[in-house]
Protein backbone atom coordinates (compact mmCIF):
# COMPACT_ATOMS: atom_id res chain seq x y z
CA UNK A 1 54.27 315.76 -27.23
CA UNK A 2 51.06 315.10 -29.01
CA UNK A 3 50.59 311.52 -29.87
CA UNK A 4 48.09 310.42 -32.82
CA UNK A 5 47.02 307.08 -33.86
CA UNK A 6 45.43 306.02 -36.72
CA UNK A 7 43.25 303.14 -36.65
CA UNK A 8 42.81 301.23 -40.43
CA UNK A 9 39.86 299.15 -41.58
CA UNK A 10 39.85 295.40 -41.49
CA UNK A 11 36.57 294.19 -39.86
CA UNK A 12 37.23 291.79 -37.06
CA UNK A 13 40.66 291.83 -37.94
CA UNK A 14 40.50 295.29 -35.60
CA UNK A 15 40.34 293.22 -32.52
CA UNK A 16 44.12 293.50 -33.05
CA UNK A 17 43.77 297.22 -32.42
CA UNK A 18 42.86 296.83 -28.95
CA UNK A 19 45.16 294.51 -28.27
CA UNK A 20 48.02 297.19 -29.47
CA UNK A 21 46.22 299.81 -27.20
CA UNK A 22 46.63 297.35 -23.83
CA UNK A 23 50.39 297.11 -24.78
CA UNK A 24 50.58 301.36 -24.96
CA UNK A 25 48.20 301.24 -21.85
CA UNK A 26 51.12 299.27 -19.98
CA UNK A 27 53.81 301.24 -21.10
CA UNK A 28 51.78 304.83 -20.48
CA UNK A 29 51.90 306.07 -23.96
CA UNK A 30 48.58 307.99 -24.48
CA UNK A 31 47.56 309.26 -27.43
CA UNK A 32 45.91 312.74 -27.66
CA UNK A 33 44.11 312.11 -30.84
CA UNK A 34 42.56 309.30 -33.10
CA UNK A 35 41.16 308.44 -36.71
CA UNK A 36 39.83 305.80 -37.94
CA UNK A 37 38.17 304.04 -41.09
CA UNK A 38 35.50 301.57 -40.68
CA UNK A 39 36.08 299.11 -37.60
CA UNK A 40 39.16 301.21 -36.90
CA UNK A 41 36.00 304.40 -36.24
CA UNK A 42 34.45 301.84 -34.01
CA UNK A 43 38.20 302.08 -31.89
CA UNK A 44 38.81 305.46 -32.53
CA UNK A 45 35.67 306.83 -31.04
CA UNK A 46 35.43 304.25 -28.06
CA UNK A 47 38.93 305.39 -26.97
CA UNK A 48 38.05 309.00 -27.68
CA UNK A 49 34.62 308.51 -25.18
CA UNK A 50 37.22 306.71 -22.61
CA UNK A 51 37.07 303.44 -22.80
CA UNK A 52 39.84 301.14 -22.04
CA UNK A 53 41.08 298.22 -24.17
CA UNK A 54 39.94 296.13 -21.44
CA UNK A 55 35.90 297.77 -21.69
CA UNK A 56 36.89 297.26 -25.86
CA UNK A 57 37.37 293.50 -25.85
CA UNK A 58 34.67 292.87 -23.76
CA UNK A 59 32.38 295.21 -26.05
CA UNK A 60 33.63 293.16 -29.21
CA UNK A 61 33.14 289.27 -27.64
CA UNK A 62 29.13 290.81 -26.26
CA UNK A 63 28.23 292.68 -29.81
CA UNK A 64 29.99 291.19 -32.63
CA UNK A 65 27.77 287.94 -33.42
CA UNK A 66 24.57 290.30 -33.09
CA UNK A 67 26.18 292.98 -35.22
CA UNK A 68 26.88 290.61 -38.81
CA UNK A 69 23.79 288.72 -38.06
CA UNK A 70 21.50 289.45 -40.90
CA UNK A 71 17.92 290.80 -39.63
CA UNK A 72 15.06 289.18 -41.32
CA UNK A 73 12.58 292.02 -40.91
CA UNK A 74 15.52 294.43 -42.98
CA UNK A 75 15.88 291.69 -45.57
CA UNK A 76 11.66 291.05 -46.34
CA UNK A 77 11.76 295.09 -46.04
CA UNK A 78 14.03 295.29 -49.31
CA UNK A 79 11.83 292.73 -50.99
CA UNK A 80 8.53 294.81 -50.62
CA UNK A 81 10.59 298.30 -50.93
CA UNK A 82 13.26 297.28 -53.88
CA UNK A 83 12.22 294.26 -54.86
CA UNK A 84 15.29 292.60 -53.82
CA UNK A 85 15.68 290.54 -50.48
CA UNK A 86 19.52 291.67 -50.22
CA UNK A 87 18.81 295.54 -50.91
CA UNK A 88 21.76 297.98 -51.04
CA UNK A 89 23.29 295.23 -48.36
CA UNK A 90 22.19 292.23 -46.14
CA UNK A 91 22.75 293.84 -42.93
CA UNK A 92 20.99 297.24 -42.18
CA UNK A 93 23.46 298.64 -39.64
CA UNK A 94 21.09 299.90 -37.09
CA UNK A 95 23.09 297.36 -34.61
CA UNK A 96 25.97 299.34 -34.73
CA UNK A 97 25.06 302.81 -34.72
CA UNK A 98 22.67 301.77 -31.50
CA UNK A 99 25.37 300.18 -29.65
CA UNK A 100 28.18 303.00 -30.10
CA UNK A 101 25.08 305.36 -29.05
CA UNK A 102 24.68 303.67 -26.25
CA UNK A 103 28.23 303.65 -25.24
CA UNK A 104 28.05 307.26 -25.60
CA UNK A 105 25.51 307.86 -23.70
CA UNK A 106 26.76 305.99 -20.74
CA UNK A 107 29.83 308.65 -21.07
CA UNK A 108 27.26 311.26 -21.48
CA UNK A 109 27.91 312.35 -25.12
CA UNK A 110 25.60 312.22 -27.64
CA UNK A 111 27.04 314.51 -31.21
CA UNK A 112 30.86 313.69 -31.99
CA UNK A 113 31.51 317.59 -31.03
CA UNK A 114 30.41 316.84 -27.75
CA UNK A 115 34.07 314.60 -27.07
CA UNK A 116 36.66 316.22 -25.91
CA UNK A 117 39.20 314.70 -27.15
CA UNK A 118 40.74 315.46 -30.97
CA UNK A 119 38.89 312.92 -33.17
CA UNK A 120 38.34 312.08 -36.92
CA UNK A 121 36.63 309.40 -38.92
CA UNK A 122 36.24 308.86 -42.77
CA UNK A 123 33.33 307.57 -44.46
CA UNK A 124 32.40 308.28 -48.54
CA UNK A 125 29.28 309.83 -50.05
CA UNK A 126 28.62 307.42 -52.53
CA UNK A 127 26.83 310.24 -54.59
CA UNK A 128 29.38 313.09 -54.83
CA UNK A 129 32.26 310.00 -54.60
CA UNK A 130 33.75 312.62 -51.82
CA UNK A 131 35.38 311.33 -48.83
CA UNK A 132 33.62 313.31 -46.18
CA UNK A 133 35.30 313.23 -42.46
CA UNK A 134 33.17 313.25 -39.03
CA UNK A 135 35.18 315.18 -36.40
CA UNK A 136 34.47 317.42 -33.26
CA UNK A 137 37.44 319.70 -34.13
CA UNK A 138 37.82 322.58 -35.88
CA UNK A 139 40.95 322.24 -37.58
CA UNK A 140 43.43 324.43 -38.77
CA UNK A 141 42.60 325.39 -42.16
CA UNK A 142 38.86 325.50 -42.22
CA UNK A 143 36.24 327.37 -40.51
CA UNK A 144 34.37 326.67 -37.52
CA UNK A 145 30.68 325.86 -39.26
CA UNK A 146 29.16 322.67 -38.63
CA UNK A 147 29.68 321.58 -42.43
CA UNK A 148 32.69 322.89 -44.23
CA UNK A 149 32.53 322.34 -48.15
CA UNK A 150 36.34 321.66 -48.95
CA UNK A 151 38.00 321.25 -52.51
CA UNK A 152 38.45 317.64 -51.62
CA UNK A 153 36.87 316.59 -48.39
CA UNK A 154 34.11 317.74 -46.45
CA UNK A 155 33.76 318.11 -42.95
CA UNK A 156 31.02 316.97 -40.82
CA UNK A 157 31.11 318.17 -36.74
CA UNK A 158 26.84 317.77 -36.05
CA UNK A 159 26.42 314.73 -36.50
CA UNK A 160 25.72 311.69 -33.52
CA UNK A 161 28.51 309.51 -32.76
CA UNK A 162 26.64 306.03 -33.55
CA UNK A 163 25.24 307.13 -37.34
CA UNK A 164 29.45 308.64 -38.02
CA UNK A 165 30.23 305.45 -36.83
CA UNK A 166 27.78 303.48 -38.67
CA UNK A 167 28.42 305.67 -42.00
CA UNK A 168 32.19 304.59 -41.84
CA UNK A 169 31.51 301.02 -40.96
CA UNK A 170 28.95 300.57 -44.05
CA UNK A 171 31.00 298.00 -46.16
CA UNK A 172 29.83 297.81 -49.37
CA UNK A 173 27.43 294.78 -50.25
CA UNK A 174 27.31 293.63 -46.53
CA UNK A 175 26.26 296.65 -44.99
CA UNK A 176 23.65 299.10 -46.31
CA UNK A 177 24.56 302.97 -46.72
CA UNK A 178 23.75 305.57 -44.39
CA UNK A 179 21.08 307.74 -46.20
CA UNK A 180 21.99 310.66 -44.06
CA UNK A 181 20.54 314.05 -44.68
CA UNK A 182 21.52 314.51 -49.18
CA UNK A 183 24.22 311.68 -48.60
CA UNK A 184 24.50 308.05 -48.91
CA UNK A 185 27.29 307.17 -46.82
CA UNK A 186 29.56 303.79 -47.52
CA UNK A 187 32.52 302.37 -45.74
CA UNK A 188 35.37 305.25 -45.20
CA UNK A 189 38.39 302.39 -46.22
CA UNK A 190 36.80 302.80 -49.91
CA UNK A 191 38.98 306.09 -50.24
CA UNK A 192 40.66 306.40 -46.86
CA UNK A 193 41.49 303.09 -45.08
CA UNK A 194 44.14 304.94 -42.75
CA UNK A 195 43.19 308.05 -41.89
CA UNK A 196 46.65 309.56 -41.00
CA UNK A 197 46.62 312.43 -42.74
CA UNK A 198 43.62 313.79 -40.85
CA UNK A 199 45.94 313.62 -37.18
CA UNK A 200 48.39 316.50 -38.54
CA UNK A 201 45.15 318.71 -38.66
CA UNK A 202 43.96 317.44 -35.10
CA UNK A 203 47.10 318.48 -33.67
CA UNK A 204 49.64 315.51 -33.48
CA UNK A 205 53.10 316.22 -33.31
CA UNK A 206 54.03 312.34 -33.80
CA UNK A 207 51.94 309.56 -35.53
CA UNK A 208 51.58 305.50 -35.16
CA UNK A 209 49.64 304.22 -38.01
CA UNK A 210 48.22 300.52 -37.62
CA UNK A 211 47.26 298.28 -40.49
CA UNK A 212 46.73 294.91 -41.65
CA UNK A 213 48.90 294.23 -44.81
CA UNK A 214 47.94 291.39 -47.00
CA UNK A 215 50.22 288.14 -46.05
CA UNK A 216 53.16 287.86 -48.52
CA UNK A 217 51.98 283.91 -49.11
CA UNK A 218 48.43 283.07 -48.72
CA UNK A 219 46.71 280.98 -51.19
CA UNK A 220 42.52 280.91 -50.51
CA UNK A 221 40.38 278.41 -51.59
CA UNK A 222 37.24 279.71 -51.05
CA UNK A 223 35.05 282.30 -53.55
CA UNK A 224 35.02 284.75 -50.80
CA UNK A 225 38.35 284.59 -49.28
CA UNK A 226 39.77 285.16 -52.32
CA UNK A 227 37.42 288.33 -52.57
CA UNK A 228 39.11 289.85 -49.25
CA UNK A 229 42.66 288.72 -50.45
CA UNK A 230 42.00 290.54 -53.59
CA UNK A 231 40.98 293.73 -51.76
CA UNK A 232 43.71 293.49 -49.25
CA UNK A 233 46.11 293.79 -51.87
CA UNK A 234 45.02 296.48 -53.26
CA UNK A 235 43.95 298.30 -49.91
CA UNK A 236 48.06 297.29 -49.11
CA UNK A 237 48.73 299.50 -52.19
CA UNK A 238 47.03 302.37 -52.06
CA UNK A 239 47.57 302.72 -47.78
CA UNK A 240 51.48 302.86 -48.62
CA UNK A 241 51.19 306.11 -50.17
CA UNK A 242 48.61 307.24 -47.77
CA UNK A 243 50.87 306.81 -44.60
CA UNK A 244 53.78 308.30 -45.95
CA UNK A 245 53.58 310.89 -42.88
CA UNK A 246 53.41 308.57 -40.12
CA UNK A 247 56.53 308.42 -37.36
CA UNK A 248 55.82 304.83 -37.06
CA UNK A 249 53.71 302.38 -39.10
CA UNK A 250 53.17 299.20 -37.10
CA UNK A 251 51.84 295.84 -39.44
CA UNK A 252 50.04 293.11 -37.92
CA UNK A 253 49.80 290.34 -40.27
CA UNK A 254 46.32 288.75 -40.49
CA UNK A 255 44.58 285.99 -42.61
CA UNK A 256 42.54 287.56 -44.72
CA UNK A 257 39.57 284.94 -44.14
CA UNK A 258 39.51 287.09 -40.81
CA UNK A 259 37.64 290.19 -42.04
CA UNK A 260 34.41 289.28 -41.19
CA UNK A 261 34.93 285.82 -38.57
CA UNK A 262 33.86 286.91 -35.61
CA UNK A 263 35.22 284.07 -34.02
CA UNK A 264 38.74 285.32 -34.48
CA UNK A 265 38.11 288.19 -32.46
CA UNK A 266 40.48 287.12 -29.64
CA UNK A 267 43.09 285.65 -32.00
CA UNK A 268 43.52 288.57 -33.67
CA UNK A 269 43.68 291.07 -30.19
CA UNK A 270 46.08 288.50 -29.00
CA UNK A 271 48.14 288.84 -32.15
CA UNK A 272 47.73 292.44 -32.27
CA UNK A 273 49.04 292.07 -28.67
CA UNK A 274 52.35 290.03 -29.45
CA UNK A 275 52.98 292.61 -32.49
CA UNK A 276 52.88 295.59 -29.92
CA UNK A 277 54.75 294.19 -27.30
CA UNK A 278 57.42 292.93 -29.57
CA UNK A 279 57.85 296.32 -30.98
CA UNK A 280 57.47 298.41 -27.77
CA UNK A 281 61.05 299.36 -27.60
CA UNK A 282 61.20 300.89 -30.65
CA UNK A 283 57.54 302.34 -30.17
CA UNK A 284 58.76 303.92 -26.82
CA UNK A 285 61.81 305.35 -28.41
CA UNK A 286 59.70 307.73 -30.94
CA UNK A 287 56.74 308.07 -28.16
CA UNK A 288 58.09 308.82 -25.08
C-alpha cells in the first residue's frame, strides 16, 4: 500500500507535524509520498531527504528564532531600493532557503528531482495568480519536461530544494516573494493550504491529511491575533472542500496566536504528539 501525507500550513503551529510523524515512526507506518504548503513544505521535503522527526525537532528549536528575525541589512535595502523599510515583506527569506539547502546537501541532493522519494509542494505566482507545484515526479497526466504549462497548475521539477521551499513558505507581508526566473512566488496556503490532491498523482493509494482547524471558542485580544483567527477561519473553510479525498483527516487544535511564536514550538509537537497517539488505533486500522 502506498501511504501519502499531506502536510498543511500553519507556521510554528507545524511543530505539531513532527510530533504526528514520531507517533507513525513508533507504530512503522511510512509514508511513500508527501506534500506540503508553506511550513508543512519545510516537513514534507525534510522527510522526503530522510530525516527523522527526531533530526526535525532539533532543526526547528536551532533555526526558528534566526529564521523570523528581521535582517536589518534587507530592511535599509528596501528603503534605498523601494523606498519603503518593510518592502514586499520584513523578512527576506534567504534564512530558509539556505538552511533547507544545507540540509540537502548533507543528504547529497541539491534540485527537488534529485529525491527519490514522490514529493510535491505548492507555492502561487503572484503574477499569473496560478498555483504552481514543485515536484521531482513526473506524474500521470503530464509530460516529462522540466516545466509543464497546465490548464490550472503548473509544474515545476528544476528547481533547488531550498528556493521551492522558500517560494512556498513566503507568507504574505512577513515574508518577501521569491522573484524566481518570470515569477514572484508567495506562500502556497494562499490557494492550496493542504496539498492532498497532488498525492493521488504521486502515487498514493491511501491519504492522511493534517491540519490545524480554527478553535470552535477563541476570543483574541490582540490586533494581530485576531488577524490569524480571521484567516484560520477562512483557511478552515476553504481546506474542507480541498480534502474531500483524504482516507483520514487528522485535526490538531491550536491557538491561533501560535502561527508565528516560536516559542511554542515544543507545545505544539507535543500536542501534535498526544493528537497522534490518541488516534493511532484508528490511524493503524486504514494504514496498516
Amino acid at each position: 500500500m502506498n501511504i501519502g501525507i499531506a502536510f498543511s500550513g500553519g507556521g510554528a503551529k507545524g511543530a505539531a507535524h513532527i510530533g504526528v510523524l514520531k507517533v507513525l515512526e513508533k507504530n512503522n507506518i511510512k509514508p511513500s509520498a508527501v506534500t506540503g504548503a508553506s511550513i508543512g513544505s519545510i516537513i514534507a521535503s525534510l522527510y522526503a531527504m530522510g530525516y527523522t522527526s527526531s533530526e526535525m525537532l532539533k532543526l526547528f528549536q536551532y533555526f526558528s528564532k534566526s529564521i523570523l528575525r528581521a535582517d536589518v541589512k534587507y530592511l535599509f535595502s528596501n528603503l534605498r531600493t523601494k523606498k519603503s523599510i518593510l518592502g514586499q515583506g520584513i523578512i527576506s527569506g534567504e534564512d530558509i532557503e539556505e538552511i533547507i539547502d544545507e540540509c540537502a546537501k548533507l543528504k547529497g541532493f541539491k534540485y527537488i528531482k534529485d529525491i527519490p522519494m514522490p514529493l510535491s509542494i505548492t507555492t502561487v505566482d503572484i503574477i499569473t495568480k496560478k498555483e504552481c507545484v514543485f515536484t521531482n515526479k513526473e506524474q500521470k497526466e503530464i509530460k516529462s519536461e522540466n516545466l509543464i504549462r497546465h490548464t490550472k497548475k503548473e509544474y515545476i521539477r528544476d528547481i533547488e530544494i531550498g528556493k521551492a521551499v522558500r517560494a512556498s513558505c513566503s507568507y504574505p507581508g512577513i515574508f518577501a516573494p521569491l522573484e524566481y526566473q518570470n515569477y514572484k512566488f508567495v506562500d502556497g496556503g494562499v490557494l492550496n493550504n493542504i496539498p492532498s490532491d497532488e498525492l493521488q498523482l504521486l502515487g498514493a493509494d491511501k491519504i492522511l491529511s493534517i491540519k490545524f482547524p480554527a478553535e470552535k471558542r477563541e476570543n483574541p485580544e490582540r490586533a494581530l491575533d485576531l488577524l490569524f483567527r480571521c484567516l484560520d477561519i477562512i483557511f478552515d473553510d476553504r481546506d474542507e472542500s480541498k480534502i474531500q479525498n483524504s482516507d483520514y483527516i487528522l485535526d490538531i487544535f491550536l491557538p491561533a496566536s501560535a502561527v508565528f511564536d516560536v516559542n511554542q514550538i515544543n507545545s505544539c509537537y507535543e500536542e501534535g504528539y498526544k493528537i497522534a497517539n490518541k488516534e493511532i488505533e484508528k490511524i493503524k486500522k486504514i494504514f496498516n
